[in-house]
C-alpha atoms as a PDB file:
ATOM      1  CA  UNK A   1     -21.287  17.569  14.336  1.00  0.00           C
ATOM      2  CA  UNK A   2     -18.026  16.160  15.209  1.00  0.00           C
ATOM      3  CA  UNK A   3     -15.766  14.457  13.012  1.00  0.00           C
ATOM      4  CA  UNK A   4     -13.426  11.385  13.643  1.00  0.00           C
ATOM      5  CA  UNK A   5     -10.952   9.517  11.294  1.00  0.00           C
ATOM      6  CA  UNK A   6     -11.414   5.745  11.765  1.00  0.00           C
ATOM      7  CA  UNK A   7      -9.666   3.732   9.005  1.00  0.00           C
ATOM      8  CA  UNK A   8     -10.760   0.093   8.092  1.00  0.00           C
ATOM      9  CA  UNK A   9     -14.442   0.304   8.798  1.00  0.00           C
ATOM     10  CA  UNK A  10     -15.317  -2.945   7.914  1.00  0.00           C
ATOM     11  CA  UNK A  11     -19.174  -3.067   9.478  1.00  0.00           C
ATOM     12  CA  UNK A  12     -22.009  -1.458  11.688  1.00  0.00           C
ATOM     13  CA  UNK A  13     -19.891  -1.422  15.071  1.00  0.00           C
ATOM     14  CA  UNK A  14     -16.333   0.805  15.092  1.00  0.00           C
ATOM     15  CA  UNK A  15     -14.487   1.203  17.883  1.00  0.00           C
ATOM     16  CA  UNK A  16     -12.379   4.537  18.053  1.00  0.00           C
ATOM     17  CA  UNK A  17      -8.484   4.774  19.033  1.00  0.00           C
ATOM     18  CA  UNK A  18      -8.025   5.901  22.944  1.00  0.00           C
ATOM     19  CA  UNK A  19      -6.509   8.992  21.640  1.00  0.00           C
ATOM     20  CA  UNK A  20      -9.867   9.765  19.756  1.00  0.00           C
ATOM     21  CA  UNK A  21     -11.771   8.278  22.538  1.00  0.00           C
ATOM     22  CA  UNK A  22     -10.550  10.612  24.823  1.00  0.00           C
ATOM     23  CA  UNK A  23     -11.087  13.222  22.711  1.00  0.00           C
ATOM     24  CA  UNK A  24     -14.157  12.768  21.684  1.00  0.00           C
ATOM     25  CA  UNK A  25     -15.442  12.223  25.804  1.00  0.00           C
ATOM     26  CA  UNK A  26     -12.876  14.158  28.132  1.00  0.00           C
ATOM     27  CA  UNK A  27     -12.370  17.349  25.222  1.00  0.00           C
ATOM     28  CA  UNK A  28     -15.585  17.683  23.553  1.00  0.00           C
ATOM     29  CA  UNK A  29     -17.584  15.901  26.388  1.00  0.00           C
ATOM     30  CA  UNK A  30     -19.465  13.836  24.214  1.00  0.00           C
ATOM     31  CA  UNK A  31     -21.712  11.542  25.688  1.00  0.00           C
ATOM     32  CA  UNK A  32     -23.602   8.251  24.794  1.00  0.00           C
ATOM     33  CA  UNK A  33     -26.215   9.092  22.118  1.00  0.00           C
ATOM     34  CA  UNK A  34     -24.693  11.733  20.990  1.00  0.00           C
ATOM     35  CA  UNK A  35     -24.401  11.628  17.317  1.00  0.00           C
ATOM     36  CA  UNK A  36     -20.703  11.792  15.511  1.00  0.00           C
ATOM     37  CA  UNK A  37     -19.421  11.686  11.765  1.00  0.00           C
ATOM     38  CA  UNK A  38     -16.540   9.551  10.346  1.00  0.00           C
ATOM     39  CA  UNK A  39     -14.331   9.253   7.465  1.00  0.00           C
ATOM     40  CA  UNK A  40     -11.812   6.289   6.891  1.00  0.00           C
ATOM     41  CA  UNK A  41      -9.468   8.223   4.255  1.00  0.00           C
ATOM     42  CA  UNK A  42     -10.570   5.831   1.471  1.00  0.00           C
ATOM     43  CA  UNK A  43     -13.843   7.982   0.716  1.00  0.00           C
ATOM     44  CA  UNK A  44     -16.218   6.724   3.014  1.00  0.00           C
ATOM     45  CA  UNK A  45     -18.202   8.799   5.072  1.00  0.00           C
ATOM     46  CA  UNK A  46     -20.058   7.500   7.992  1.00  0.00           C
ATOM     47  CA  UNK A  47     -22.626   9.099  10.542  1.00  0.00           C
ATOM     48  CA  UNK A  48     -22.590   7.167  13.893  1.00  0.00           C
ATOM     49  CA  UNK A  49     -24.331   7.101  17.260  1.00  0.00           C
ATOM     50  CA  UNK A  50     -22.019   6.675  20.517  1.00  0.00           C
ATOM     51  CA  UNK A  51     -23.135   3.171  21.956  1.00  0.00           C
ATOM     52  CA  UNK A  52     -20.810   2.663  24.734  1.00  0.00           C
ATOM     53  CA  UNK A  53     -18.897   6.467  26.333  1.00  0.00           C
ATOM     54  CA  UNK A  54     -15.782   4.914  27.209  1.00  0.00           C
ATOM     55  CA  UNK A  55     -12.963   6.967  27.243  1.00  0.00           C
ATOM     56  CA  UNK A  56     -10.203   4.175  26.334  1.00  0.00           C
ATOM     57  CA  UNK A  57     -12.440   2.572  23.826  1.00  0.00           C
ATOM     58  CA  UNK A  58     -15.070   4.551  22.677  1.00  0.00           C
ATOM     59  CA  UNK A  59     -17.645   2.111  21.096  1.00  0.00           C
ATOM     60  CA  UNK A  60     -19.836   3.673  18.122  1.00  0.00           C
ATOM     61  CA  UNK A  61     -22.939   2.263  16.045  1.00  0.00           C
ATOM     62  CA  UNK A  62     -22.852   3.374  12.143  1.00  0.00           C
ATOM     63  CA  UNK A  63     -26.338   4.436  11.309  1.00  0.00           C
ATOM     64  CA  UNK A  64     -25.620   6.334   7.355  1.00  0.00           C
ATOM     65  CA  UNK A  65     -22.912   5.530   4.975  1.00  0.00           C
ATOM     66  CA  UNK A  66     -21.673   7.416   1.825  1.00  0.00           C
ATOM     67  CA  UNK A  67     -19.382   6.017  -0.189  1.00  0.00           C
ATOM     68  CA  UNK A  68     -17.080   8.261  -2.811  1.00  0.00           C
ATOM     69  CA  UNK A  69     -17.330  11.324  -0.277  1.00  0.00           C
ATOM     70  CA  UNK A  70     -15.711  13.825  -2.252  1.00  0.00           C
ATOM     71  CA  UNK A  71     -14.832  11.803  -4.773  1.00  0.00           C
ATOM     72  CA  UNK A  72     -12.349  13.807  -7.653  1.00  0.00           C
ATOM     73  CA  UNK A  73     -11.809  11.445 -10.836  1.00  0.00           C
ATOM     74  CA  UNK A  74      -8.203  13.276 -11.090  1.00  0.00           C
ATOM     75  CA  UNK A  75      -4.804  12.727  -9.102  1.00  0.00           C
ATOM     76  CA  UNK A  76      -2.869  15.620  -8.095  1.00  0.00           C
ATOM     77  CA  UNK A  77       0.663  14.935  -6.722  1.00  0.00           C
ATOM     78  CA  UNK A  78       3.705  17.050  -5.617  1.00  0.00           C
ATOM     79  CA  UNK A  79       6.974  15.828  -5.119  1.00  0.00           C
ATOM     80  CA  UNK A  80       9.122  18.424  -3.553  1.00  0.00           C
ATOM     81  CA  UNK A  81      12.349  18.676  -1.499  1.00  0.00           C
ATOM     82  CA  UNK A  82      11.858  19.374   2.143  1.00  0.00           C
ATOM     83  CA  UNK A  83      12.986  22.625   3.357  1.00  0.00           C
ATOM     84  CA  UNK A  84      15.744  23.002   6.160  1.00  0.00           C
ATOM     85  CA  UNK A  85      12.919  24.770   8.629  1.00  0.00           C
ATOM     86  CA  UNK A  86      10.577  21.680   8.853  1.00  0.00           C
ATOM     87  CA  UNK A  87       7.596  23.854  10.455  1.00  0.00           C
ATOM     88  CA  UNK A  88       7.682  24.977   6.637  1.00  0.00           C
ATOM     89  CA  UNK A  89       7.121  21.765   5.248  1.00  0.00           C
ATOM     90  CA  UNK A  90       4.528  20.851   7.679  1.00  0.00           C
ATOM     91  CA  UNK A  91       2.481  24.351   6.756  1.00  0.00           C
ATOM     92  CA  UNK A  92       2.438  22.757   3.095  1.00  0.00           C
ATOM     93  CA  UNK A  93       1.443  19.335   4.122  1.00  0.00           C
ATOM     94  CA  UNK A  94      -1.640  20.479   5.867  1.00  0.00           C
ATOM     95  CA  UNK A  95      -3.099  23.332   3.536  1.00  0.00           C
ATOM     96  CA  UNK A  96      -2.218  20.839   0.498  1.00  0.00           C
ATOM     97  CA  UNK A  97      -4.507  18.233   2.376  1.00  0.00           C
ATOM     98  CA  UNK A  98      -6.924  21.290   3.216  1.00  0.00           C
ATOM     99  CA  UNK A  99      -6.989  22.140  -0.907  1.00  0.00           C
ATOM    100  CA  UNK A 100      -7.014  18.681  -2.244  1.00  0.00           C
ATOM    101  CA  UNK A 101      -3.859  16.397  -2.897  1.00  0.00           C
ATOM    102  CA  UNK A 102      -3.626  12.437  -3.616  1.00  0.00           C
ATOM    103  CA  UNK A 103       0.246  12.463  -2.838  1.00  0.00           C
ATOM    104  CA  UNK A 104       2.851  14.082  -1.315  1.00  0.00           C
ATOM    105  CA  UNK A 105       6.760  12.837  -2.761  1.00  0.00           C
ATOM    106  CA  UNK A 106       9.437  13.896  -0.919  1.00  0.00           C
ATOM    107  CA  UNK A 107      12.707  14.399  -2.892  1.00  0.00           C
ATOM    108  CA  UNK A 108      16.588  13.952  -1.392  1.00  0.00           C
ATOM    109  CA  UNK A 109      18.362  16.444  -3.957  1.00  0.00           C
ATOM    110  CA  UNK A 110      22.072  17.725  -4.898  1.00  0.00           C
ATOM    111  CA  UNK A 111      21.620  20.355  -2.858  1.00  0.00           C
ATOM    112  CA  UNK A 112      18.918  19.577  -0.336  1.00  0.00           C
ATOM    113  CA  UNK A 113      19.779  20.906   3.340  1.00  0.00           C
ATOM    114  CA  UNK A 114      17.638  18.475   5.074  1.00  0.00           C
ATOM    115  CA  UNK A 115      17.787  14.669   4.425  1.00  0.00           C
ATOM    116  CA  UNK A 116      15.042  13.055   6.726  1.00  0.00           C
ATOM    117  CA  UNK A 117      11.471  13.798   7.748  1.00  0.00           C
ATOM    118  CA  UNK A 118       9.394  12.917  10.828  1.00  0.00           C
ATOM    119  CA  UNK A 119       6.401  11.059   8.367  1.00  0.00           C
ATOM    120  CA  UNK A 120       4.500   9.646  11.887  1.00  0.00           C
ATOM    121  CA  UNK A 121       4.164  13.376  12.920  1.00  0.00           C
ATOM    122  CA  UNK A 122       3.096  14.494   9.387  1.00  0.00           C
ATOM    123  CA  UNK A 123       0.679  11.543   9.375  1.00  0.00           C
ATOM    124  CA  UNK A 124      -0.839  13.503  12.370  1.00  0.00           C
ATOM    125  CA  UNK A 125      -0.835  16.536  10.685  1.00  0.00           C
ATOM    126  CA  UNK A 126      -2.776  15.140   7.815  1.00  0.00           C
ATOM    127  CA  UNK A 127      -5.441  13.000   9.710  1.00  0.00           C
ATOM    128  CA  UNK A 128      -6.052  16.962  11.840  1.00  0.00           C
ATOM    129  CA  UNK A 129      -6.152  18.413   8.227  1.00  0.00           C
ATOM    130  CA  UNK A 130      -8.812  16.194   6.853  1.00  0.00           C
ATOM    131  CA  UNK A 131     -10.810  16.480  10.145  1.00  0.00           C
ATOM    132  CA  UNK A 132     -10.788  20.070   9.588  1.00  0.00           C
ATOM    133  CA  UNK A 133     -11.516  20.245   5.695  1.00  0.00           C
ATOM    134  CA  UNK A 134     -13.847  17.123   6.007  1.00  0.00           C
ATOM    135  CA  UNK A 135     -11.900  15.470   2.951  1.00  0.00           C
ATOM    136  CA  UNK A 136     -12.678  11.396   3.333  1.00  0.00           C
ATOM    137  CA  UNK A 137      -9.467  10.472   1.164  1.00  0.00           C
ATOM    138  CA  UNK A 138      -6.120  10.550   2.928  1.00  0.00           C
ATOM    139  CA  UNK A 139      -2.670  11.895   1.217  1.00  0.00           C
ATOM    140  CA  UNK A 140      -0.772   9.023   0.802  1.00  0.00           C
ATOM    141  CA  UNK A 141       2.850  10.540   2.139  1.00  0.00           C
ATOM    142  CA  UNK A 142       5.811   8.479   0.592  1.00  0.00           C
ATOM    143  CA  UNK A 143       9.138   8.806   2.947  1.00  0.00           C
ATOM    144  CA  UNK A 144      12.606  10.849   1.912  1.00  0.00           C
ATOM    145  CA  UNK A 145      13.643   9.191  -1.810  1.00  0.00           C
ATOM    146  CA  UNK A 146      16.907  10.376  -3.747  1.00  0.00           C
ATOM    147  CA  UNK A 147      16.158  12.494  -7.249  1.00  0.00           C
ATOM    148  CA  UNK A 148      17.784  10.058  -9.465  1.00  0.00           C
ATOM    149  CA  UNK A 149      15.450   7.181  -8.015  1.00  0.00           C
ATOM    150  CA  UNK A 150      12.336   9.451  -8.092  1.00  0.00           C
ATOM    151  CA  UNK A 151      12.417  10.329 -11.783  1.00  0.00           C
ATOM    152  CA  UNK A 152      12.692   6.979 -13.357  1.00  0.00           C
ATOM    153  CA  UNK A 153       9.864   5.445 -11.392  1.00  0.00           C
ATOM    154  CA  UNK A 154       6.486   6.270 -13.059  1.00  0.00           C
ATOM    155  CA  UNK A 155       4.106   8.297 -10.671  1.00  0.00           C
ATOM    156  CA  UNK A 156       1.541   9.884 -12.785  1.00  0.00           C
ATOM    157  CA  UNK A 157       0.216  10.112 -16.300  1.00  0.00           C
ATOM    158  CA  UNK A 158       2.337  13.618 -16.832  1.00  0.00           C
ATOM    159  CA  UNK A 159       4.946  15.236 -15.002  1.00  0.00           C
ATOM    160  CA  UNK A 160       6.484  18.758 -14.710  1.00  0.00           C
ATOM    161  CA  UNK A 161       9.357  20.025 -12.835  1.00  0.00           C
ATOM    162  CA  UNK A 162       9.653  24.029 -11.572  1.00  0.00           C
ATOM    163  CA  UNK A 163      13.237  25.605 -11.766  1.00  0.00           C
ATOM    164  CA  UNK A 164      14.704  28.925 -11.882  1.00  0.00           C
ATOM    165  CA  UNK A 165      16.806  27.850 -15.190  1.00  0.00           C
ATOM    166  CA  UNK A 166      15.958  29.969 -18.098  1.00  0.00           C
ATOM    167  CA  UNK A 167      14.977  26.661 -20.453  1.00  0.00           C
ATOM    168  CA  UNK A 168      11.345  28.009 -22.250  1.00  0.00           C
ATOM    169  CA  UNK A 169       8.869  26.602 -19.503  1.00  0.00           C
ATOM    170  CA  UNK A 170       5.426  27.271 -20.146  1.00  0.00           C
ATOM    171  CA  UNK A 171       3.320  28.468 -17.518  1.00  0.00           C
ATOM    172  CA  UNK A 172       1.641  25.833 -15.259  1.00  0.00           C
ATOM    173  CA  UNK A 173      -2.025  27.182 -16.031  1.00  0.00           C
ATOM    174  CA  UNK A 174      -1.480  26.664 -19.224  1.00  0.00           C
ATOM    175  CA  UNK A 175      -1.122  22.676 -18.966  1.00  0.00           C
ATOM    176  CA  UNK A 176      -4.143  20.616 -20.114  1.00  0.00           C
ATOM    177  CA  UNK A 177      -5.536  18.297 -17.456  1.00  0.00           C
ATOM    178  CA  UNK A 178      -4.739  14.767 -17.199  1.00  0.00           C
ATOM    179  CA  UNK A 179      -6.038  12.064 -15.030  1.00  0.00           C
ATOM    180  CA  UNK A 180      -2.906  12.210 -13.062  1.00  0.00           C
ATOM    181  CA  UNK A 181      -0.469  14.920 -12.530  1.00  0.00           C
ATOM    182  CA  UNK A 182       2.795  15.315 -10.614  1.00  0.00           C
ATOM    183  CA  UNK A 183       4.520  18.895  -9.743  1.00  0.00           C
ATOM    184  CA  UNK A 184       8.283  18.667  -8.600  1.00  0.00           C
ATOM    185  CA  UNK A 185       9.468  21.104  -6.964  1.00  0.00           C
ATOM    186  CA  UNK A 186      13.335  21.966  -5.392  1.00  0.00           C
ATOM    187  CA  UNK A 187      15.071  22.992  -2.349  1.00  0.00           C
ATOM    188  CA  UNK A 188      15.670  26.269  -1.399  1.00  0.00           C
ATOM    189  CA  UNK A 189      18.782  26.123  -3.810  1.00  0.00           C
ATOM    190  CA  UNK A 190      16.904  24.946  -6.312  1.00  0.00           C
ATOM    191  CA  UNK A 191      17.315  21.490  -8.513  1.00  0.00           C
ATOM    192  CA  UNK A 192      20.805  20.960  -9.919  1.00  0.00           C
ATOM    193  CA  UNK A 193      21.597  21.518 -13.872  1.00  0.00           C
ATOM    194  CA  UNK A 194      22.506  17.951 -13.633  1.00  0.00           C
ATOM    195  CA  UNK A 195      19.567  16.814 -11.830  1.00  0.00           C
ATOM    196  CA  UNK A 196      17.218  19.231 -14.726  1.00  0.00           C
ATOM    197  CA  UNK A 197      18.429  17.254 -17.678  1.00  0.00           C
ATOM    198  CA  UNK A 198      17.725  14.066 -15.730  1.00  0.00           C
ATOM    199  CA  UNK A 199      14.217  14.814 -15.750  1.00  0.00           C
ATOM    200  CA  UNK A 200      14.599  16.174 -18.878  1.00  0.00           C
ATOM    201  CA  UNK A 201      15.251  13.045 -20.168  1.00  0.00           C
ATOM    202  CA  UNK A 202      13.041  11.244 -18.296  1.00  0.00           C
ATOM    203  CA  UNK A 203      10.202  13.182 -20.496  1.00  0.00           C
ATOM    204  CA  UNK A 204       9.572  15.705 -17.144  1.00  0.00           C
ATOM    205  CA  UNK A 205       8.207  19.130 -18.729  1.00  0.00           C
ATOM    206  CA  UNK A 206       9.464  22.278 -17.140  1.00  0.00           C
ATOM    207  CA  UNK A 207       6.971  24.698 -15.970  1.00  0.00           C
ATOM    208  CA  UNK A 208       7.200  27.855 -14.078  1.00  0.00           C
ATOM    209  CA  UNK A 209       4.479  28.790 -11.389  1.00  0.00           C
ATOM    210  CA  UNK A 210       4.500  32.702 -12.229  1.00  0.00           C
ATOM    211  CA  UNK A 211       6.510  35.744 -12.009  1.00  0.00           C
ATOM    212  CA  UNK A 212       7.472  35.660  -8.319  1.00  0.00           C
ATOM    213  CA  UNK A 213      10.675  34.435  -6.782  1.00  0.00           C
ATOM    214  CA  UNK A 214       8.743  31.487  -4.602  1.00  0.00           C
ATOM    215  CA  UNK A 215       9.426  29.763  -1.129  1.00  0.00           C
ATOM    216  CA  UNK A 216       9.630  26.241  -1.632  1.00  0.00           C
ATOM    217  CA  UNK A 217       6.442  25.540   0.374  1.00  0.00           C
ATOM    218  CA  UNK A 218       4.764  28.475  -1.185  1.00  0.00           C
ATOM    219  CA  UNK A 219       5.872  26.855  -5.016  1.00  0.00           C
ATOM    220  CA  UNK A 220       4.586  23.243  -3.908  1.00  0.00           C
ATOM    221  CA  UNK A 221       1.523  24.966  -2.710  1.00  0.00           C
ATOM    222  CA  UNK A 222       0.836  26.884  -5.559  1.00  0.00           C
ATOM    223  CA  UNK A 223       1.480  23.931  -7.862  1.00  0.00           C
ATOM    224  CA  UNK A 224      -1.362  21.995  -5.709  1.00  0.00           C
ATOM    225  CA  UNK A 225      -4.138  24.414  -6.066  1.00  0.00           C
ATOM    226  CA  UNK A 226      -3.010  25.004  -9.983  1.00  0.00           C
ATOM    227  CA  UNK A 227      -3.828  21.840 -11.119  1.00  0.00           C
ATOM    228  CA  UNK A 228      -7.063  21.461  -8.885  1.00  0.00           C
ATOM    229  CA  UNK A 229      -7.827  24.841 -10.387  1.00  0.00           C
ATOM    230  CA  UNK A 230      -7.240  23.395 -13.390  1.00  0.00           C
ATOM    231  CA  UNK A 231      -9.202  20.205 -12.706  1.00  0.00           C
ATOM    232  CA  UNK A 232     -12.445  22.120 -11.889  1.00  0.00           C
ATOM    233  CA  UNK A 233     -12.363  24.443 -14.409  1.00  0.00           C
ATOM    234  CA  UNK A 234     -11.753  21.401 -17.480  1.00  0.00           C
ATOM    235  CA  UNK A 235     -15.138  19.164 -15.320  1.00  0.00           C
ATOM    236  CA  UNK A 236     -16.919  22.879 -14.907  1.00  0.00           C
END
């Protein structure tokens, strides 16, 4: 069955974007009566009948709804520095959302080599990513914010930064579980001494993901399916 994103489902009758609409009728050649399913990125899940096969304004009636689709009573959040090659950065926003992330912080550092991000185009790669996964809760993606700002604004219950610095980090997988968890991760130069014993004194742990010398991406993607790991394991 095919899946659409529709957010703001507020009763029995949704109405799909044209880009959707034509989708769903000139792509997959769907046709009225066929049956579709829907998620609106807060956790509902929706199965729906096509009412009216219009391909600017596909019209749809809701005929099951399940609320909490998928539901996780844990936050797991990465903050991370976008790397120069922005196809990168994209292949980490869409297997994160694939795996299982709340939100998605992305950090302007000392020595960051790229200081803006297309977020409308990562939006799109997000919405594509929960399609595929069927996840009903959308990333929330926050826009480019400086270091300095980042660490003194509270984001989650505990966070942990990943550097290269020889400063005792423990090893990620050995973290206990909170309700809320934040990973940041640096630029391809990694995070500055200066901006280390920021976060350092902003009560951010250090951690190190493993043995291996990791792409940034690869790090922030690693930290992601860590803590789910972790997650799982402590509800298992």
């Amino acid at each position: 069955m095919h899946l659409f994103y529709t957010p703001q489902i507020a009763n029995n009758t949704v109405l799909l974007t044209e880009e959707e609409s034509k989708h769903a009728l000139r792509v997959l050649r769907l046709q009225a009566g066929d049956e579709v399913q829907l998620v609106d990125g807060e956790g509902g899940y929706y199965k729906a009948t096509i009412s009216e096969a219009n391909p600017k304004k596909c019209l749809l009636q809701i005929k099951e709804t399940q609320k909490d689709f998928g539901y996780r009573p844990y936050r797991v959040k990465v903050a991370v520095a976008p790397t120069k090659n922005i196809d990168r950065m994209e292949w980490f926003v869409e297997k994160a959302t694939e795996i299982g992330i709340d939100e998605i912080y992305f950090l302007n550092c000392e020595r960051s080599e790229r200081k803006n991000i297309n977020l409308d185009r990562l939006e799109k790669i997000v919405v594509s990513a929960m399609k595929q996964s069927l996840k009903a809760y959308k990333p929330v993606l926050h826009n480019m914010i400086p270091f300095k700002e980042f660490v003194k604004q509270p984001t989650a219950d505990q966070l942990f930064i990943a550097h290269l610095e020889e400063h005792n980090q423990v090893a990620l997988s050995t973290i206990k579980p909170d309700k809320s968890t934040c990973i940041l991760i640096g630029p391809e130069g990694d995070f500055s001494p200066n901006e280390i014993e920021l976060a350092y004194k902003q009560n951010i742990k250090p951690v190190t993901l493993g043995t291996s010398r990791l792409r940034t991406e690869t790090a922030a993607l690693v930290a992601c399916h860590t803590v789910n790991l972790l997650h799982e394991m402590n509800l298992a």
